[in-house]
Protein backbone atom coordinates (compact mmCIF):
# COMPACT_ATOMS: atom_id res chain seq x y z
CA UNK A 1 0.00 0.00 0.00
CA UNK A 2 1.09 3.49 -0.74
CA UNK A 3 1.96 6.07 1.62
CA UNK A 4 -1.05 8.22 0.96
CA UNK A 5 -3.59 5.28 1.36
CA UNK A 6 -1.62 4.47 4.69
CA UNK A 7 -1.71 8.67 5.48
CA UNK A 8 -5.64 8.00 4.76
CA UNK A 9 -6.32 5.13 6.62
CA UNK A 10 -4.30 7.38 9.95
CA UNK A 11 -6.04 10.28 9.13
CA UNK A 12 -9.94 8.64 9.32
CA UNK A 13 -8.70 6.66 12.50
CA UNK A 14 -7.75 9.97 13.88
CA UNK A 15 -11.22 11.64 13.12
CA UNK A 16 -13.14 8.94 14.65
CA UNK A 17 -11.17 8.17 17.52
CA UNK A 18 -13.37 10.70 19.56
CA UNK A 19 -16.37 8.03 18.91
CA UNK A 20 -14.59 4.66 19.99
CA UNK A 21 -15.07 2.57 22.53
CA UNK A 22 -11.60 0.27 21.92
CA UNK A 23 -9.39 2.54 20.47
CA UNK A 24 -6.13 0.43 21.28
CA UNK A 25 -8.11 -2.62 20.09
CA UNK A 26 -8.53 -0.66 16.63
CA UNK A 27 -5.27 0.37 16.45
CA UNK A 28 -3.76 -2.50 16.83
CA UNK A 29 -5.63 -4.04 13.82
CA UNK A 30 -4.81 -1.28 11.46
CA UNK A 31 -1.80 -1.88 12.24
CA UNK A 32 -1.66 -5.89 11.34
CA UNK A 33 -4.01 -5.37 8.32
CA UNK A 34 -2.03 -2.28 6.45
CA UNK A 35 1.45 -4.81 5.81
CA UNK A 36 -0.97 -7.27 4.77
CA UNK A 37 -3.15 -6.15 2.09
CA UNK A 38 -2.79 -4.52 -1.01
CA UNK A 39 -5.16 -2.08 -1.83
CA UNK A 40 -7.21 0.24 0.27
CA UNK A 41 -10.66 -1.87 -0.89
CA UNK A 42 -8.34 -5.47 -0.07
CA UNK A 43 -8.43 -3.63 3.79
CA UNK A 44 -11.87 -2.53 4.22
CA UNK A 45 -13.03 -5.90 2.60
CA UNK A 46 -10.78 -7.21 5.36
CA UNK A 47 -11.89 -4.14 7.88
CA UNK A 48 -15.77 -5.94 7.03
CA UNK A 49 -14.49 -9.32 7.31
CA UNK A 50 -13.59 -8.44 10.79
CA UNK A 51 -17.10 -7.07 11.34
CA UNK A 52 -18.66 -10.62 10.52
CA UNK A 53 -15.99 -12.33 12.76
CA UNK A 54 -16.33 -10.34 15.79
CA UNK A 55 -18.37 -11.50 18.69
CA UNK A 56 -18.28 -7.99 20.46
CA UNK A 57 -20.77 -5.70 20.05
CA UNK A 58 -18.63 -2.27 21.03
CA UNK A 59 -15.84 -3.81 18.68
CA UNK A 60 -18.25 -4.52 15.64
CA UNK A 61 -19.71 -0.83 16.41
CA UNK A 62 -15.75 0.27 16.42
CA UNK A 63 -15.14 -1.23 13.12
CA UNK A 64 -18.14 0.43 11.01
CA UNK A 65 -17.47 3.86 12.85
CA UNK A 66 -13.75 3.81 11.26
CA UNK A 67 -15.16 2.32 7.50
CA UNK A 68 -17.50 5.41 7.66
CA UNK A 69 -14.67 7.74 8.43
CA UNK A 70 -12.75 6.00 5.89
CA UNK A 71 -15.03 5.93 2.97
CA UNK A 72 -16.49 9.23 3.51
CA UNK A 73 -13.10 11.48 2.83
């Protein structure tokens, strides 16, 4: 992934940071997922992925707060 998608990705994680519940949690899967996809739509299929996967409700909310930060800029 480029450094501008990466830049992105920061940039809506910063913006909805205010409105998390796990912020550490969050960060910590950016983290893992931007060295291991390609594309900034290979990470939010994996961001949604995640979404189906997870059993918590505050980390499922997390997740679809920082895709509509993401997709909205």
């Amino acid at each position: 992934m480029d450094e501008k998608v990466i830049g992105k990705i920061w940039d809506a994680y910063n913006k909805a940071a205010p409105h998390l519940c796990e912020l550490f949690w969050l960060k910590n899967e950016i983290s893992y997922l931007i060295p291991n996809t390609k594309n900034l739509d290979t990470f939010i299929d994996a961001l949604n992925q995640k979404i189906q996967e997870e059993k918590t409700i505050s980390r499922k909310t997390d997740l679809k707060i920082f895709i509509f930060y993401l997709i909205s800029k």
